[in-house]
C-alpha atoms as a PDB file:
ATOM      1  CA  UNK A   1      -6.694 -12.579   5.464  1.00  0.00           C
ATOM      2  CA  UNK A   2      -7.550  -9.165   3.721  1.00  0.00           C
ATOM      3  CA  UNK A   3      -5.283  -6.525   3.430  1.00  0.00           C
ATOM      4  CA  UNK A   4      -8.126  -4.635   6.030  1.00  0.00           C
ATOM      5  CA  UNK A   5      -7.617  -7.459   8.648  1.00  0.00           C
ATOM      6  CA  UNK A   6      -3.741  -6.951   8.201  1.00  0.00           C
ATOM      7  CA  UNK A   7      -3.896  -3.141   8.958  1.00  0.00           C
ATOM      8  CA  UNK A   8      -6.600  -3.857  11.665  1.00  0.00           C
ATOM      9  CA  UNK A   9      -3.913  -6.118  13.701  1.00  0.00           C
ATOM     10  CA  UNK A  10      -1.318  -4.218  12.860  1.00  0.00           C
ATOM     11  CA  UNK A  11      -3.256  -0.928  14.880  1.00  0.00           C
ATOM     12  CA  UNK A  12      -4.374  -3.179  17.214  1.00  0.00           C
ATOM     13  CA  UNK A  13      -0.918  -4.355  18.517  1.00  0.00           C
ATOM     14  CA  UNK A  14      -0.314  -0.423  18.998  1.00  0.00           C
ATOM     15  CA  UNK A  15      -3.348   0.005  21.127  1.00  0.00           C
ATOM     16  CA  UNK A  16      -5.948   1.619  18.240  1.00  0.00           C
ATOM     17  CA  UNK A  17      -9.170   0.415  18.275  1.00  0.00           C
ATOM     18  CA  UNK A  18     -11.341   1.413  15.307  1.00  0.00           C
ATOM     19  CA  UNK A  19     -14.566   3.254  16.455  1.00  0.00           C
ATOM     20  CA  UNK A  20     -16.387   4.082  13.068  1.00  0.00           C
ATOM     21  CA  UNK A  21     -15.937   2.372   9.697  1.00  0.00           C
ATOM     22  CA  UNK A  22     -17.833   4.502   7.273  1.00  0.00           C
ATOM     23  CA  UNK A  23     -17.955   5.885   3.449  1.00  0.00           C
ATOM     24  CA  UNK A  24     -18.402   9.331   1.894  1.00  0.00           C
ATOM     25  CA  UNK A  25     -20.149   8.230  -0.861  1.00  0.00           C
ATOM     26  CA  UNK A  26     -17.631   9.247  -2.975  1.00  0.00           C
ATOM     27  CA  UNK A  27     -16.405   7.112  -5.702  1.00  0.00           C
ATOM     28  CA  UNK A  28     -12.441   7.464  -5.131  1.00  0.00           C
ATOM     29  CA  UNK A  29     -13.373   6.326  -1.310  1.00  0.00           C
ATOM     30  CA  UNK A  30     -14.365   2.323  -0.613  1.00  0.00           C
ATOM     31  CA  UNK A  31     -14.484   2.987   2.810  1.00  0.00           C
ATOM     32  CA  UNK A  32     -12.645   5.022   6.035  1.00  0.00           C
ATOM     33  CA  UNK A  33     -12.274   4.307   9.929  1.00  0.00           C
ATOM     34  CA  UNK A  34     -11.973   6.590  12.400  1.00  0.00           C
ATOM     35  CA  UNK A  35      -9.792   5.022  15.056  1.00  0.00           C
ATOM     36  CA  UNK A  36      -8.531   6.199  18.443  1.00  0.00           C
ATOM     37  CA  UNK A  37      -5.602   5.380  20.733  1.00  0.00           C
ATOM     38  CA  UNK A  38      -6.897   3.454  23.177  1.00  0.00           C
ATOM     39  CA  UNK A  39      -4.598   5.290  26.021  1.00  0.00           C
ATOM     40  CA  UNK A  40      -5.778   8.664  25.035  1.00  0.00           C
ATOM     41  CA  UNK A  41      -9.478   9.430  24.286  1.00  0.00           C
ATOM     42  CA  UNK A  42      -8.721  12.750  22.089  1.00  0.00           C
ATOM     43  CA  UNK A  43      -6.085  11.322  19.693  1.00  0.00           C
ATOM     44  CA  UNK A  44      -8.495  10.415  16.654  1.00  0.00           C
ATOM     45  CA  UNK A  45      -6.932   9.902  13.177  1.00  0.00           C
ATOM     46  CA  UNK A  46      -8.500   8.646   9.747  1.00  0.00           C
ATOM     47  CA  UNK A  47      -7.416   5.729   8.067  1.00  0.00           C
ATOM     48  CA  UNK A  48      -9.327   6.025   4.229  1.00  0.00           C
ATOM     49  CA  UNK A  49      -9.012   3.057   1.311  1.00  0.00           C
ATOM     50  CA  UNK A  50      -9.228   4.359  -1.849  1.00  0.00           C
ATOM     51  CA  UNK A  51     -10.091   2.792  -4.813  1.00  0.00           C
ATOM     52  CA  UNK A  52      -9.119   2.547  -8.712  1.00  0.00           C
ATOM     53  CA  UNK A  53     -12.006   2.825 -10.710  1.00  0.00           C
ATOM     54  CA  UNK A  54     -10.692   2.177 -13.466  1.00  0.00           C
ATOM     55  CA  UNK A  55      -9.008  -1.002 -12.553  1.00  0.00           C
ATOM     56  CA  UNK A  56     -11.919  -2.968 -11.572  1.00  0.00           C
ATOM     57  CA  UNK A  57     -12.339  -1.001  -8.583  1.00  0.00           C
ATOM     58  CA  UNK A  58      -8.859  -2.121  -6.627  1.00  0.00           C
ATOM     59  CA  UNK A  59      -7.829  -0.352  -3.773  1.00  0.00           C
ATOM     60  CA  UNK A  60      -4.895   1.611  -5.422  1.00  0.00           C
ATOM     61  CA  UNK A  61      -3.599   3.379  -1.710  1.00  0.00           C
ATOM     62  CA  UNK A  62      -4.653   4.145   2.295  1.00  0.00           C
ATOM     63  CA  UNK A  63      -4.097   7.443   3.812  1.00  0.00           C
ATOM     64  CA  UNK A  64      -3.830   8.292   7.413  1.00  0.00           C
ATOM     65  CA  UNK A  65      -5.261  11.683   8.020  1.00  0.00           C
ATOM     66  CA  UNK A  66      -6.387  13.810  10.783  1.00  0.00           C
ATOM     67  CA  UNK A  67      -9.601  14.829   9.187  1.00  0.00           C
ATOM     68  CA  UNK A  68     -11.543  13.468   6.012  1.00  0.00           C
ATOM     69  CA  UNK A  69     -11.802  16.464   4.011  1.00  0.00           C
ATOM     70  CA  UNK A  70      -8.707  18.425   4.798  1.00  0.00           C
ATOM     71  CA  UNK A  71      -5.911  17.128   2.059  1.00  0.00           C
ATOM     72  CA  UNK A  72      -3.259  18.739   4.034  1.00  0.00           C
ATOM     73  CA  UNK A  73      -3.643  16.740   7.279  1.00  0.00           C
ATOM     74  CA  UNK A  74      -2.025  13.628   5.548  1.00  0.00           C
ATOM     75  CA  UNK A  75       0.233  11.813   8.739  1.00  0.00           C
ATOM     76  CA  UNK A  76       0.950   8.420   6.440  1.00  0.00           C
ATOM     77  CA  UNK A  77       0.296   6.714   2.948  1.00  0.00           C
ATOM     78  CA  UNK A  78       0.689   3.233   1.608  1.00  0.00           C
ATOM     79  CA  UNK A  79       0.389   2.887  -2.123  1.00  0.00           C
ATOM     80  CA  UNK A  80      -0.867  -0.712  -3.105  1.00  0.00           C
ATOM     81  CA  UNK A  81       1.851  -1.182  -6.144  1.00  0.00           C
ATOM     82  CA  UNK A  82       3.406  -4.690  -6.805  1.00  0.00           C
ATOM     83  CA  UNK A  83       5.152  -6.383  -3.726  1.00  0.00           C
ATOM     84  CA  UNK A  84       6.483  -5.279  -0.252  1.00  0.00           C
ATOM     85  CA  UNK A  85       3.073  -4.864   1.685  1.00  0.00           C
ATOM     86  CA  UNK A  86       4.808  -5.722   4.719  1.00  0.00           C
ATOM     87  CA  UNK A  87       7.588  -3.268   4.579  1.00  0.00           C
ATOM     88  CA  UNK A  88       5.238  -0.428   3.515  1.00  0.00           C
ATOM     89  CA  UNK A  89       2.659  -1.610   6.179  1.00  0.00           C
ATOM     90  CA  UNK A  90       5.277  -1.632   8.734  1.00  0.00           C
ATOM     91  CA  UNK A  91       6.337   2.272   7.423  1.00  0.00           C
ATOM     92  CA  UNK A  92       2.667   3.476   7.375  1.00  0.00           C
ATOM     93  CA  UNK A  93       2.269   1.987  10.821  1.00  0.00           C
ATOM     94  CA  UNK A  94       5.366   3.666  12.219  1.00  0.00           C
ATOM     95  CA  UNK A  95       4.522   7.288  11.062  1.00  0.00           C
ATOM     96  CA  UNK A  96       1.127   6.525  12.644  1.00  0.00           C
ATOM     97  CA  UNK A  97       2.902   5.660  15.918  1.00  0.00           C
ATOM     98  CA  UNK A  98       5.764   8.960  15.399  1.00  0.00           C
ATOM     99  CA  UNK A  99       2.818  11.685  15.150  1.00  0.00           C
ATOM    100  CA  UNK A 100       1.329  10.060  17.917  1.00  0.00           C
ATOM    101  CA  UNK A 101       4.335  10.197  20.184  1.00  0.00           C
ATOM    102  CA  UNK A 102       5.460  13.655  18.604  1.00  0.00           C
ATOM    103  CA  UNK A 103       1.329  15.001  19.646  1.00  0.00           C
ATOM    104  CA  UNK A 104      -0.029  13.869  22.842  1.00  0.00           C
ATOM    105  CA  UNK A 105      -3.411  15.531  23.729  1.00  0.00           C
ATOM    106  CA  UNK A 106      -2.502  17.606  26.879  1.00  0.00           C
ATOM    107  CA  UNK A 107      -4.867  17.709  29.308  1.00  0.00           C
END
């Protein structure tokens, strides 16, 4: 199982279902997925894999973001260094879940 398929189960369990899986054509970006709570149709988020290109093009960290291009909209990070995936997963998946329960779409 990929680290992808990890992540994927991982939002699944909280109720996101991914809805686009893209790239920007950018070489720092392997791919991104827009997902959305499954509960709320206007709570979107980002989830972007970035690569290394100079280490044989490993993913080196995902971001959680509210938009692609805006920098500052960063809700969550997971840097790929040696060891504890499943501790940092289980971080990056909880700040995911706090701005989600901090921002509900009003209606």
């Amino acid at each position: 199982m990929t680290y992808k398929d990890i992540i994927k189960n991982e939002l699944y369990k909280k109720h996101w279902e991914i809805i686009l899986i893209d790239n920007r054509s950018v070489w720092w970006e392997e791919e991104h997925w827009k997902i959305q709570w499954k509960h709320t149709n206007g709570m979107i988020l980002f989830i972007q894999f970035f690569i290394d290109p100079m280490c044989d093009k490993m993913m080196n960290h995902i971001e959680a973001r509210l938009t692609l291009d805006d920098y500052e909209s960063e809700i969550a990070s997971l840097y790929m260094s040696r060891g504890k995936f499943n501790i940092k997963l289980n971080a990056f998946i909880e700040k995911i879940e706090n701005y989600r329960r901090t921002n509900k779409i009003k209606k």
